[in-house]
PDB file of N, CA and C in Angstrom:
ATOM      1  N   UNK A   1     -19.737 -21.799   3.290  1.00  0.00           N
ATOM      2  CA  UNK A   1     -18.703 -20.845   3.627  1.00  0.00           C
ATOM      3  C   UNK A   1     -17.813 -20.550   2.429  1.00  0.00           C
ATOM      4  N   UNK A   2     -17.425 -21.666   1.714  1.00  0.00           N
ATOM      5  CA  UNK A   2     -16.498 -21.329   0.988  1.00  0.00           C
ATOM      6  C   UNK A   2     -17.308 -20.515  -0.309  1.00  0.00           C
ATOM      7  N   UNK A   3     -18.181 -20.599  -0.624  1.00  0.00           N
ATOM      8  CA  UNK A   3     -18.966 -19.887  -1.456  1.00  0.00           C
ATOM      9  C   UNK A   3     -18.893 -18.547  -1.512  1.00  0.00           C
ATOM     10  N   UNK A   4     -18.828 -17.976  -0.841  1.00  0.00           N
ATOM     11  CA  UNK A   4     -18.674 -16.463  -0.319  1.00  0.00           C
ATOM     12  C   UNK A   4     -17.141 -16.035  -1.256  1.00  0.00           C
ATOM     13  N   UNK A   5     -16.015 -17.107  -0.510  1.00  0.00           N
ATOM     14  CA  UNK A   5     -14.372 -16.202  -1.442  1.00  0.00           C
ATOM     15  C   UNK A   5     -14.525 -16.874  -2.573  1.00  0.00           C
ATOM     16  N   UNK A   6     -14.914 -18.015  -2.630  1.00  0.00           N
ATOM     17  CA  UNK A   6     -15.142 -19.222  -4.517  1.00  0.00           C
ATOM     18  C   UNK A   6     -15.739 -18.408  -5.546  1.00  0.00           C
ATOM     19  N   UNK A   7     -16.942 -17.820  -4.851  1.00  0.00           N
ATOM     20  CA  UNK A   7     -17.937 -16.796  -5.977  1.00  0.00           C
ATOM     21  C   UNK A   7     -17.832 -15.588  -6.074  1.00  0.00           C
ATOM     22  N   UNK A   8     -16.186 -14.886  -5.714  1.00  0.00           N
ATOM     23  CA  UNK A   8     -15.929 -13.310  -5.322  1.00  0.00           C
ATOM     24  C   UNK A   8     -15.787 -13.075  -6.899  1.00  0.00           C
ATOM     25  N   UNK A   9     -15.933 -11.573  -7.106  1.00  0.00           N
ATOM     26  CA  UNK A   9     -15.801 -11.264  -8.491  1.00  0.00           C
ATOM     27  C   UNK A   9     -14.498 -11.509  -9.332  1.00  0.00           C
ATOM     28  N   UNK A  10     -14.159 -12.266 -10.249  1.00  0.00           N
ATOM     29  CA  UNK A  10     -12.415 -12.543 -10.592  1.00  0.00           C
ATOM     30  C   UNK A  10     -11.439 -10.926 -10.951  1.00  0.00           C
ATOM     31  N   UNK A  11     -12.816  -9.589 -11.347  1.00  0.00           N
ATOM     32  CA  UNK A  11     -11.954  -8.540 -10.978  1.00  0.00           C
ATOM     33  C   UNK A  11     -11.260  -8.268 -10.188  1.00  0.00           C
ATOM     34  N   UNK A  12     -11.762  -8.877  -8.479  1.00  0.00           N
ATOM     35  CA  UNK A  12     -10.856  -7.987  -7.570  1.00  0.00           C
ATOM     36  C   UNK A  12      -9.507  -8.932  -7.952  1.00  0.00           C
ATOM     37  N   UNK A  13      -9.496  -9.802  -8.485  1.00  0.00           N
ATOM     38  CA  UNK A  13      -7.725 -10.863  -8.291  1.00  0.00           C
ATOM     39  C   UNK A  13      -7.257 -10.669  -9.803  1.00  0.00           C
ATOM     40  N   UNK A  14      -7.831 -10.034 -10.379  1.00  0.00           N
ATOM     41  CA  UNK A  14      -6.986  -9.239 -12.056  1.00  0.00           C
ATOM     42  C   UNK A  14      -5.748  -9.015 -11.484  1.00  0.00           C
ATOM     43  N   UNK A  15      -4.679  -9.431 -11.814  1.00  0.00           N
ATOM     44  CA  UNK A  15      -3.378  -8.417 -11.958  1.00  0.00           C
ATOM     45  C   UNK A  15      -3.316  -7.254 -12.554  1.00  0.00           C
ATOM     46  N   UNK A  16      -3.144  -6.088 -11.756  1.00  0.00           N
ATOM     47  CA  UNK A  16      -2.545  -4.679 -12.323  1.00  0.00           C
ATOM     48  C   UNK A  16      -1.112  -4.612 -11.979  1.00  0.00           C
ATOM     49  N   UNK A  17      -0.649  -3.907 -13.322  1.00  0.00           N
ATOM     50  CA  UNK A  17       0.496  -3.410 -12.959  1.00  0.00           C
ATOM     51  C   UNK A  17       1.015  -1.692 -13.299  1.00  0.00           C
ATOM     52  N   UNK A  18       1.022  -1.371 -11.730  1.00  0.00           N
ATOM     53  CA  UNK A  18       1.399   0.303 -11.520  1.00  0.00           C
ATOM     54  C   UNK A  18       2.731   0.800 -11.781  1.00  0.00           C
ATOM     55  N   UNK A  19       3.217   1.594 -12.703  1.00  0.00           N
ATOM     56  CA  UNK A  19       4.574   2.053 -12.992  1.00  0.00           C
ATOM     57  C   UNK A  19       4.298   3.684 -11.758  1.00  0.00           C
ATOM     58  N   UNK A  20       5.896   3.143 -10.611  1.00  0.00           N
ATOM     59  CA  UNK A  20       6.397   4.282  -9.630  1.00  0.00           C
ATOM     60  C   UNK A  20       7.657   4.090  -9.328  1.00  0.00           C
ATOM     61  N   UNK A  21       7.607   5.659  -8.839  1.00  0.00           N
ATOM     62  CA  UNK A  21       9.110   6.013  -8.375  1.00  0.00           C
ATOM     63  C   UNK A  21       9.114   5.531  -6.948  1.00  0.00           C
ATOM     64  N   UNK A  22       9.948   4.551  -6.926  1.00  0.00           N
ATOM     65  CA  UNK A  22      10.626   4.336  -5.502  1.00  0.00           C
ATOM     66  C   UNK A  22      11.920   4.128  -4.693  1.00  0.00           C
ATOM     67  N   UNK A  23      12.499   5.330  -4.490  1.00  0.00           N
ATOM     68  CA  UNK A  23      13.857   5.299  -3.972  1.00  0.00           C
ATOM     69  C   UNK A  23      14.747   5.857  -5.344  1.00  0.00           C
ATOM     70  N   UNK A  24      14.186   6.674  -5.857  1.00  0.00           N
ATOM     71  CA  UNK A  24      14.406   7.470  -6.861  1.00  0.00           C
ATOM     72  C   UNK A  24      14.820   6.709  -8.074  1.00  0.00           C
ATOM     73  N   UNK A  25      14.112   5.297  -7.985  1.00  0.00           N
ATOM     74  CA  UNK A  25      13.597   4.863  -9.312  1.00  0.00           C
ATOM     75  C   UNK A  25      12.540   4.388  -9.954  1.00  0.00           C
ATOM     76  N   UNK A  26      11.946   4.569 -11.251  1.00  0.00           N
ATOM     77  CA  UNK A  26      11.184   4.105 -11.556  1.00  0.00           C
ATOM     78  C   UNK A  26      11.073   2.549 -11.539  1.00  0.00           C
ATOM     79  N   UNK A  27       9.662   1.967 -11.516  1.00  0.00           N
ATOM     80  CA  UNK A  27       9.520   0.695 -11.243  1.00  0.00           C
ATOM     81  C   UNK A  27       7.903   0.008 -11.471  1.00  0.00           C
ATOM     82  N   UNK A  28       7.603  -1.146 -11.779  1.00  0.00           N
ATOM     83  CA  UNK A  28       6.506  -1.918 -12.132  1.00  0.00           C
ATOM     84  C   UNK A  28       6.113  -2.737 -10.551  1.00  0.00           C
ATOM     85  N   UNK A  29       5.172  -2.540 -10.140  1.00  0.00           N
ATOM     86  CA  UNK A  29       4.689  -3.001  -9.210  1.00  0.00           C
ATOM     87  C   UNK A  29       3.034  -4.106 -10.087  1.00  0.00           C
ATOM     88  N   UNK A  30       3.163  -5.294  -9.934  1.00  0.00           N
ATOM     89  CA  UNK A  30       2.182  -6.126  -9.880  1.00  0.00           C
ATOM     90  C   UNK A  30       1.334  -6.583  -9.025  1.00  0.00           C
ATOM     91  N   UNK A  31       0.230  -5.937  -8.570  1.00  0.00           N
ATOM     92  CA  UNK A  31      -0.777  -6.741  -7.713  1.00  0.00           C
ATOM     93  C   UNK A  31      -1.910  -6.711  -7.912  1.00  0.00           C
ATOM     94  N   UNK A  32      -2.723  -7.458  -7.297  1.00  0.00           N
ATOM     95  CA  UNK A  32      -4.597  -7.804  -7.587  1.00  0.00           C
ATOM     96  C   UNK A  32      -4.818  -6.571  -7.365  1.00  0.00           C
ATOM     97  N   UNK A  33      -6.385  -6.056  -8.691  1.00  0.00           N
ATOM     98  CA  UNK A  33      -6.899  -5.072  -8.598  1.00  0.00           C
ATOM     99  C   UNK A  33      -7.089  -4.501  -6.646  1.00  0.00           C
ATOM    100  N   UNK A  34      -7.742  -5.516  -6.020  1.00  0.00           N
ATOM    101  CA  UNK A  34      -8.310  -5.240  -4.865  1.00  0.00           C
ATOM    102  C   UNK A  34      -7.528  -4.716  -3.933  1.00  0.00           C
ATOM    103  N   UNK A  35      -6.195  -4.972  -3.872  1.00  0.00           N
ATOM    104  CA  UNK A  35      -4.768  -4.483  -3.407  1.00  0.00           C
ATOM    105  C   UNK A  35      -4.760  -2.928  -3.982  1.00  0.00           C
ATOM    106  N   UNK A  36      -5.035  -2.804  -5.027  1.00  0.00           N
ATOM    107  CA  UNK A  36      -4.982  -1.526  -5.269  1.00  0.00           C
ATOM    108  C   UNK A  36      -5.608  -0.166  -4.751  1.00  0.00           C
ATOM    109  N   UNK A  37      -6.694  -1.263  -5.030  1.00  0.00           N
ATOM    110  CA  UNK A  37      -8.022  -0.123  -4.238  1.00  0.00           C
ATOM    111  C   UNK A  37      -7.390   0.111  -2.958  1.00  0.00           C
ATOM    112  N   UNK A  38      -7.229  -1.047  -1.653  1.00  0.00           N
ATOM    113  CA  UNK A  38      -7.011  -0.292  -0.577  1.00  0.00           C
ATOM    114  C   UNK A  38      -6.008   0.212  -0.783  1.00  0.00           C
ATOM    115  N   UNK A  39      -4.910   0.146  -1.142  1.00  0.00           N
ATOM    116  CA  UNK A  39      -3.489   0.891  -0.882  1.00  0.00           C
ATOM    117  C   UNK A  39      -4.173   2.634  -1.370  1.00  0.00           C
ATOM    118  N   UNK A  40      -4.572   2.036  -2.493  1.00  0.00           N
ATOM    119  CA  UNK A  40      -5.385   3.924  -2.977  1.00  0.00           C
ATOM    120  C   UNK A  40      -6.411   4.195  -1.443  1.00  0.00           C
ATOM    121  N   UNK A  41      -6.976   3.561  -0.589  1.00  0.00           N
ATOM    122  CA  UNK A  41      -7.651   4.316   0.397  1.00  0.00           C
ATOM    123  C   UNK A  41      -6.683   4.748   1.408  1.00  0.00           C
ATOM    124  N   UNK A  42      -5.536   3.345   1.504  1.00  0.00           N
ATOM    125  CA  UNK A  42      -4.650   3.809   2.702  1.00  0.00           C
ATOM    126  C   UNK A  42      -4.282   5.237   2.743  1.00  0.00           C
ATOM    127  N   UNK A  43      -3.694   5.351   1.160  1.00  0.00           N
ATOM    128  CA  UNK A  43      -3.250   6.744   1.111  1.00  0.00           C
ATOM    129  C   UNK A  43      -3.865   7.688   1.210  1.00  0.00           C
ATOM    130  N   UNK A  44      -4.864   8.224   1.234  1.00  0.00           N
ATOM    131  CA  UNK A  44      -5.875   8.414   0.805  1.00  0.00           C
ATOM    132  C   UNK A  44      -6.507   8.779   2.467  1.00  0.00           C
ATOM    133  N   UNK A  45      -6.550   8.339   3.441  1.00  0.00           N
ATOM    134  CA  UNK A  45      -6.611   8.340   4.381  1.00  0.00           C
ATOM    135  C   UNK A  45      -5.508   8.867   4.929  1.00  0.00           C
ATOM    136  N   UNK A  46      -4.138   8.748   4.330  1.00  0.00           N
ATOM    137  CA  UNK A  46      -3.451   9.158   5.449  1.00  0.00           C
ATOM    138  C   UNK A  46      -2.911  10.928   4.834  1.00  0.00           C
ATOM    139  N   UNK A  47      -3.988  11.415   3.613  1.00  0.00           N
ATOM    140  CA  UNK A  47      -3.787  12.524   2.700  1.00  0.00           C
ATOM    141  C   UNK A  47      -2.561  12.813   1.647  1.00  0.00           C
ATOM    142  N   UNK A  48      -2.056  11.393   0.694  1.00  0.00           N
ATOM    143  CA  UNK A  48      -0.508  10.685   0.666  1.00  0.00           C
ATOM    144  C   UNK A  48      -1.483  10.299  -1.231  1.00  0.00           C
ATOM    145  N   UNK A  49      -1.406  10.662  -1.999  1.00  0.00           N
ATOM    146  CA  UNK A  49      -1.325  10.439  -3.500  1.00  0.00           C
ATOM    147  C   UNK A  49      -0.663   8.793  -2.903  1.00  0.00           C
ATOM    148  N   UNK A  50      -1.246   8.040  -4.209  1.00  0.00           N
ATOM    149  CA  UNK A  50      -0.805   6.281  -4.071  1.00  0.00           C
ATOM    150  C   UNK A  50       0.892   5.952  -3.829  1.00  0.00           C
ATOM    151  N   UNK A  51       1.227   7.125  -5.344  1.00  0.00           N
ATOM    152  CA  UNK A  51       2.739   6.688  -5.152  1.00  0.00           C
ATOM    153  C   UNK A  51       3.650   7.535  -4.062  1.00  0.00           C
ATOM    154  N   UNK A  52       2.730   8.294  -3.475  1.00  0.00           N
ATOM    155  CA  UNK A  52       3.929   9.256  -1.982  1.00  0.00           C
ATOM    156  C   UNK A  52       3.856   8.404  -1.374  1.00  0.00           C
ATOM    157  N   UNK A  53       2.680   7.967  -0.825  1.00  0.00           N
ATOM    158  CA  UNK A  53       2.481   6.520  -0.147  1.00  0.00           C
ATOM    159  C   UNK A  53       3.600   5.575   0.444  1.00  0.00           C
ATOM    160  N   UNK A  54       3.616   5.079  -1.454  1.00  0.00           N
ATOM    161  CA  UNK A  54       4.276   3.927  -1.305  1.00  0.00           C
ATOM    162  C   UNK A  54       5.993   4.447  -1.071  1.00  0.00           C
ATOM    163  N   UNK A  55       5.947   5.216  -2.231  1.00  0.00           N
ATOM    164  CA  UNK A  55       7.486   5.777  -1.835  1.00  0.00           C
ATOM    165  C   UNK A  55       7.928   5.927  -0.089  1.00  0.00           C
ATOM    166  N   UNK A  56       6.883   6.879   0.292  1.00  0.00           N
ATOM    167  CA  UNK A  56       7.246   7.099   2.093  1.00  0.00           C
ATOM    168  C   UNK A  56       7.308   5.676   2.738  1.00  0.00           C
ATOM    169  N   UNK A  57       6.344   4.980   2.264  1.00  0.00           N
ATOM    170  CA  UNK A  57       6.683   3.565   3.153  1.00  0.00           C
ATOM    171  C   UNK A  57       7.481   2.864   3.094  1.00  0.00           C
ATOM    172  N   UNK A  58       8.057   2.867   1.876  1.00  0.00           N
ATOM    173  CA  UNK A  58       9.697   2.040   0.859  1.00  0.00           C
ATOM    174  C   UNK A  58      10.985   2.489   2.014  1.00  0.00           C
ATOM    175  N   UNK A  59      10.875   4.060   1.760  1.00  0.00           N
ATOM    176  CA  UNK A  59      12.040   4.744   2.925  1.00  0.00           C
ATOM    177  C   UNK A  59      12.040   4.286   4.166  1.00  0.00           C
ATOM    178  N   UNK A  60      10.505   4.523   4.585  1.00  0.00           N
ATOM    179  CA  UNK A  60      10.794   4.164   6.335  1.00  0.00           C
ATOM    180  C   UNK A  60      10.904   2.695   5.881  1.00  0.00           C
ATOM    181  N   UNK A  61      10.355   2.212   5.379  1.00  0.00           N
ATOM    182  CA  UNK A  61      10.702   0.233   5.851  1.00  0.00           C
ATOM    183  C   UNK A  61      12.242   0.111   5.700  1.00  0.00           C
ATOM    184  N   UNK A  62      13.142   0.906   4.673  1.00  0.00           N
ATOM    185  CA  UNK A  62      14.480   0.655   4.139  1.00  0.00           C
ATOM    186  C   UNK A  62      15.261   0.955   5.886  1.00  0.00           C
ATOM    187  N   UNK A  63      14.754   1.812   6.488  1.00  0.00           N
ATOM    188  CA  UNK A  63      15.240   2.686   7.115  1.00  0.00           C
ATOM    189  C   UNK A  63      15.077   1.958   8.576  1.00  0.00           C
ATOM    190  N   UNK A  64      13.951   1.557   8.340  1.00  0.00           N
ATOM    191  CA  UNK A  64      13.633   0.516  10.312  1.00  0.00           C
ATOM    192  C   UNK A  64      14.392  -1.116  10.083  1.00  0.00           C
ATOM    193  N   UNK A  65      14.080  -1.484   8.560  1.00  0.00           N
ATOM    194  CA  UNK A  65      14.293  -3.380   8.403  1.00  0.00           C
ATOM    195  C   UNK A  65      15.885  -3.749   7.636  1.00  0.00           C
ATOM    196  N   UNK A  66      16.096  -2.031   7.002  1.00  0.00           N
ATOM    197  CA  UNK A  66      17.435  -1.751   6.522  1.00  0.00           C
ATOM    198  C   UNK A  66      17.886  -2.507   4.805  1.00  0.00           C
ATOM    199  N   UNK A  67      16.486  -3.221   4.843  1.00  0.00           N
ATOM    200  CA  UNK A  67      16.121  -4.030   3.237  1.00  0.00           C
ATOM    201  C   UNK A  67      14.871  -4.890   3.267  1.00  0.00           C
ATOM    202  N   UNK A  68      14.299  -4.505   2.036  1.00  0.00           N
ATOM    203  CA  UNK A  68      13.002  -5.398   1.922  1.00  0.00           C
ATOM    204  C   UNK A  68      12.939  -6.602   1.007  1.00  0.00           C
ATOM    205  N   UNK A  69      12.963  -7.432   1.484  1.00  0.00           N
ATOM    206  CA  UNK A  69      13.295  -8.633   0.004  1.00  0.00           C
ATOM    207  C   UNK A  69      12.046  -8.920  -0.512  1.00  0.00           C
ATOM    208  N   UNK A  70      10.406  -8.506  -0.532  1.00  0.00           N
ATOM    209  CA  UNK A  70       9.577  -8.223  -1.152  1.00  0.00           C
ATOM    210  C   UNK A  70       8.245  -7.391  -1.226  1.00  0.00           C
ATOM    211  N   UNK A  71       8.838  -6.298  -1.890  1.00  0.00           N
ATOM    212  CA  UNK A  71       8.346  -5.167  -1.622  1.00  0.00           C
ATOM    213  C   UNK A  71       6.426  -5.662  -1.831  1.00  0.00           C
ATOM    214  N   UNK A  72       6.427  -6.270  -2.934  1.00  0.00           N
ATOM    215  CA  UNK A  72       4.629  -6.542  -3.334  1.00  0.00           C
ATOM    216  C   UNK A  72       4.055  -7.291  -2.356  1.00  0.00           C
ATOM    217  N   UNK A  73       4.200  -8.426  -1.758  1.00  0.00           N
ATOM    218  CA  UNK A  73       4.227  -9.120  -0.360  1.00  0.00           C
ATOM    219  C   UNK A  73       3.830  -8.035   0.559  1.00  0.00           C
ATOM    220  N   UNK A  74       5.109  -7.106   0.641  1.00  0.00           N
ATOM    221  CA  UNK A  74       5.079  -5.944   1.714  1.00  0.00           C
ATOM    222  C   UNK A  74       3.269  -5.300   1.646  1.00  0.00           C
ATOM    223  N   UNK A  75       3.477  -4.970   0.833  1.00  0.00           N
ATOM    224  CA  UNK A  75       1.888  -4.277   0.400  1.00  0.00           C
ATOM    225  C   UNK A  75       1.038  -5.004   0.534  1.00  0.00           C
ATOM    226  N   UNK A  76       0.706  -6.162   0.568  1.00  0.00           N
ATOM    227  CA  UNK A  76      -0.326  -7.021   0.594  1.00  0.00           C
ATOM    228  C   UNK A  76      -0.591  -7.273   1.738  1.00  0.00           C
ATOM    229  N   UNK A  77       0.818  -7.526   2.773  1.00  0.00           N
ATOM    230  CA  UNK A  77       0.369  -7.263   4.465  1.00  0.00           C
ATOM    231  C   UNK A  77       0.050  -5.673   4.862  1.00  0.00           C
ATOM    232  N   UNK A  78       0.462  -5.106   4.155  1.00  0.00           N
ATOM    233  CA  UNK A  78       0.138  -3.681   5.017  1.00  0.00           C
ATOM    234  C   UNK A  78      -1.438  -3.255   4.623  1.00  0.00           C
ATOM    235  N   UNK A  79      -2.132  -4.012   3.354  1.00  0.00           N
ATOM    236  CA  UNK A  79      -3.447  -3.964   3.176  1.00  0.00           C
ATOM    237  C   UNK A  79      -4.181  -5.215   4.370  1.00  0.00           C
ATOM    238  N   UNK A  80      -3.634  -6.158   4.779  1.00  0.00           N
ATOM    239  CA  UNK A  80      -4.037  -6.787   5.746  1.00  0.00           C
ATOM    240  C   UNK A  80      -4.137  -6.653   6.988  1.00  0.00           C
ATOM    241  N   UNK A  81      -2.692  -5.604   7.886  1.00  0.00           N
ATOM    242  CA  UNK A  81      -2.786  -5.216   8.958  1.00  0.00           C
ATOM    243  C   UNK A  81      -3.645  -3.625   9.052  1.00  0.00           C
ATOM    244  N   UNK A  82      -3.965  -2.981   7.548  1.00  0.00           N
ATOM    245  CA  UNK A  82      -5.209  -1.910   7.781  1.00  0.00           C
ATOM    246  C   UNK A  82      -6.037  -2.906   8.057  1.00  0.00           C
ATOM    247  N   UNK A  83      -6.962  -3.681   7.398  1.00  0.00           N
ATOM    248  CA  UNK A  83      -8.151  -4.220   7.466  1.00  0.00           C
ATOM    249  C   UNK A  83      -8.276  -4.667   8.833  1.00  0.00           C
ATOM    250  N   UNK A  84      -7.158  -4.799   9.551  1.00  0.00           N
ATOM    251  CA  UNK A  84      -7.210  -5.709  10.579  1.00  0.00           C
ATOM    252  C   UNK A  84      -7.407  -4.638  11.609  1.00  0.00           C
ATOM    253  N   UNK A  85      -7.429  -3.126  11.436  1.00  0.00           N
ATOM    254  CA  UNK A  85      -7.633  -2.207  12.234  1.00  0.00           C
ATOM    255  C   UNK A  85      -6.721  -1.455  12.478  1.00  0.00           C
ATOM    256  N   UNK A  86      -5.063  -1.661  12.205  1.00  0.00           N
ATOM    257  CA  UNK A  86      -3.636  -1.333  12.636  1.00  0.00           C
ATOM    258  C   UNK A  86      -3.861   0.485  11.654  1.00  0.00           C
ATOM    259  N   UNK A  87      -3.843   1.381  12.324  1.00  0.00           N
ATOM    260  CA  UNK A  87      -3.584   2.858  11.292  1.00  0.00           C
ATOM    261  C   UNK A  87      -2.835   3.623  12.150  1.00  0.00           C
ATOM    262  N   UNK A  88      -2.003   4.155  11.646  1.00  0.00           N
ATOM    263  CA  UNK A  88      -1.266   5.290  12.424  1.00  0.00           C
ATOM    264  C   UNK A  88      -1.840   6.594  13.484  1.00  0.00           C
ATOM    265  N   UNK A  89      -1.329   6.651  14.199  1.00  0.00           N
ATOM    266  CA  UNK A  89      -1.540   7.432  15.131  1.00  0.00           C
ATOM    267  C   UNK A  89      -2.130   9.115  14.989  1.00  0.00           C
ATOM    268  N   UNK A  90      -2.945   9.758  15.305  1.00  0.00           N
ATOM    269  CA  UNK A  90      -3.151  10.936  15.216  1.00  0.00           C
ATOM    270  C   UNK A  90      -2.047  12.008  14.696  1.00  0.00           C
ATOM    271  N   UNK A  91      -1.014  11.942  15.567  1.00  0.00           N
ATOM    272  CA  UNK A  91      -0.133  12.702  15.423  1.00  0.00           C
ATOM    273  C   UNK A  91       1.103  12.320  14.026  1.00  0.00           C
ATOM    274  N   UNK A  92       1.296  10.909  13.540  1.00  0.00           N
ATOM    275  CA  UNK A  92       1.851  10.759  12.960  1.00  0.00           C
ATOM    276  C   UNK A  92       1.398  10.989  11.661  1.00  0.00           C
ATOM    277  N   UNK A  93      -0.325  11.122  11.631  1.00  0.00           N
ATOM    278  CA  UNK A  93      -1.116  10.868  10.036  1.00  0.00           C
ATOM    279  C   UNK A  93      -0.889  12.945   9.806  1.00  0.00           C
ATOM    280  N   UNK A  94      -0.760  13.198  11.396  1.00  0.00           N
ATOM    281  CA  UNK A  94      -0.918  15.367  10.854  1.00  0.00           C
ATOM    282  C   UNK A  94       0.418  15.886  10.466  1.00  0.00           C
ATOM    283  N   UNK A  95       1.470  15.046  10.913  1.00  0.00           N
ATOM    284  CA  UNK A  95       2.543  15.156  10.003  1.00  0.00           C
ATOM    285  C   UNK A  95       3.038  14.853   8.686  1.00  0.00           C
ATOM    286  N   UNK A  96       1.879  14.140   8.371  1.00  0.00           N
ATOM    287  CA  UNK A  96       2.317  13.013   6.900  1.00  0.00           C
ATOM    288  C   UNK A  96       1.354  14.102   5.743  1.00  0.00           C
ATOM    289  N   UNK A  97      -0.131  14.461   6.754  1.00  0.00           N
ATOM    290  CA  UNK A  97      -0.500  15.678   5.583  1.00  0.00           C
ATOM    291  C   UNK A  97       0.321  17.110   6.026  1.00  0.00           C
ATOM    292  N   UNK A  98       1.127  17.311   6.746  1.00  0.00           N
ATOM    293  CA  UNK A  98       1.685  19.064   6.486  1.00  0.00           C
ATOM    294  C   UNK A  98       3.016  18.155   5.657  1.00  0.00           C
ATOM    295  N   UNK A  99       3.569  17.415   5.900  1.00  0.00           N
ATOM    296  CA  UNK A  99       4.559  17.154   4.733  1.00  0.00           C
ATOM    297  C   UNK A  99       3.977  17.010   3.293  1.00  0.00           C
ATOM    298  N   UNK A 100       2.592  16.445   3.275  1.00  0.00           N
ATOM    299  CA  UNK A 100       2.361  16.180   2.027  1.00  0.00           C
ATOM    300  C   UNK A 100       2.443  17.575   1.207  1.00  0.00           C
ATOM    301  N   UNK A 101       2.194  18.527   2.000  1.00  0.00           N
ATOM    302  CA  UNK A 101       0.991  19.829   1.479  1.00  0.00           C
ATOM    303  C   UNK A 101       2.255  20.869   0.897  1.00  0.00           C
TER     304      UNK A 101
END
C-alpha cells in the first residue's frame, strides 16, 4: 500500500511559488506543484483564470469566516473537498462565468 504515495513522482510535491493579487494586493503563494494543477482545473471548471479564482474565493471566505489565518492550508482543503466530489451548484458556477465574461 504504501508503495503507491512512497513511489509518487517528487514533481507533484516540488514547491511552486505563484505571485497574485489578492484583496488588492500583490502576493507569493507557496504550494506543491500538484496543488497547482487542481486549483488551475478548479478554475478552470468553474470558467475563473487561476488568479480570479483565488481572488473570488479570498473575498467570499473574508466575507462568510470574516478572516483567514491560512490562506495556503485554505487551498489545499479546497483541492481536497473538490476531489472529494464537493463543486458548486449549477446556478452558482453560471453566475461565476457571466461575471467572469
Amino acid at each position: 500500500m504504501c508503495r503507491v504515495f512512497a513511489g509518487q513522482d517528487p514533481e507533484g510535491y516540488r514547491p511552486v511559488n505563484r505571485s497574485v493579487r489578492i484583496g488588492g494586493h500583490s502576493t507569493s503563494i507557496q504550494l506543491e506543484a500538484t496543488f497547482w494543477l487542481l486549483l488551475d482545473e478548479i478554475a478552470q471548471s468553474q470558467g475563473l483564470s487561476t488568479p480570479k479564482f483565488l481572488s473570488k474565493l479570498y473575498d467570499e471566505a473574508i466575507e462568510i469566516n470574516g478572516e483567514i489565518p491560512n490562506f495556503a492550508s485554505m487551498l489545499r482543503t479546497t483541492c481536497a473537498l473538490y476531489l472529494r466530489g464537493h463543486r458548486p451548484q449549477d446556478a452558482e458556477l453560471e453566475a461565476l462565468r457571466h461575471e467572469a465574461a
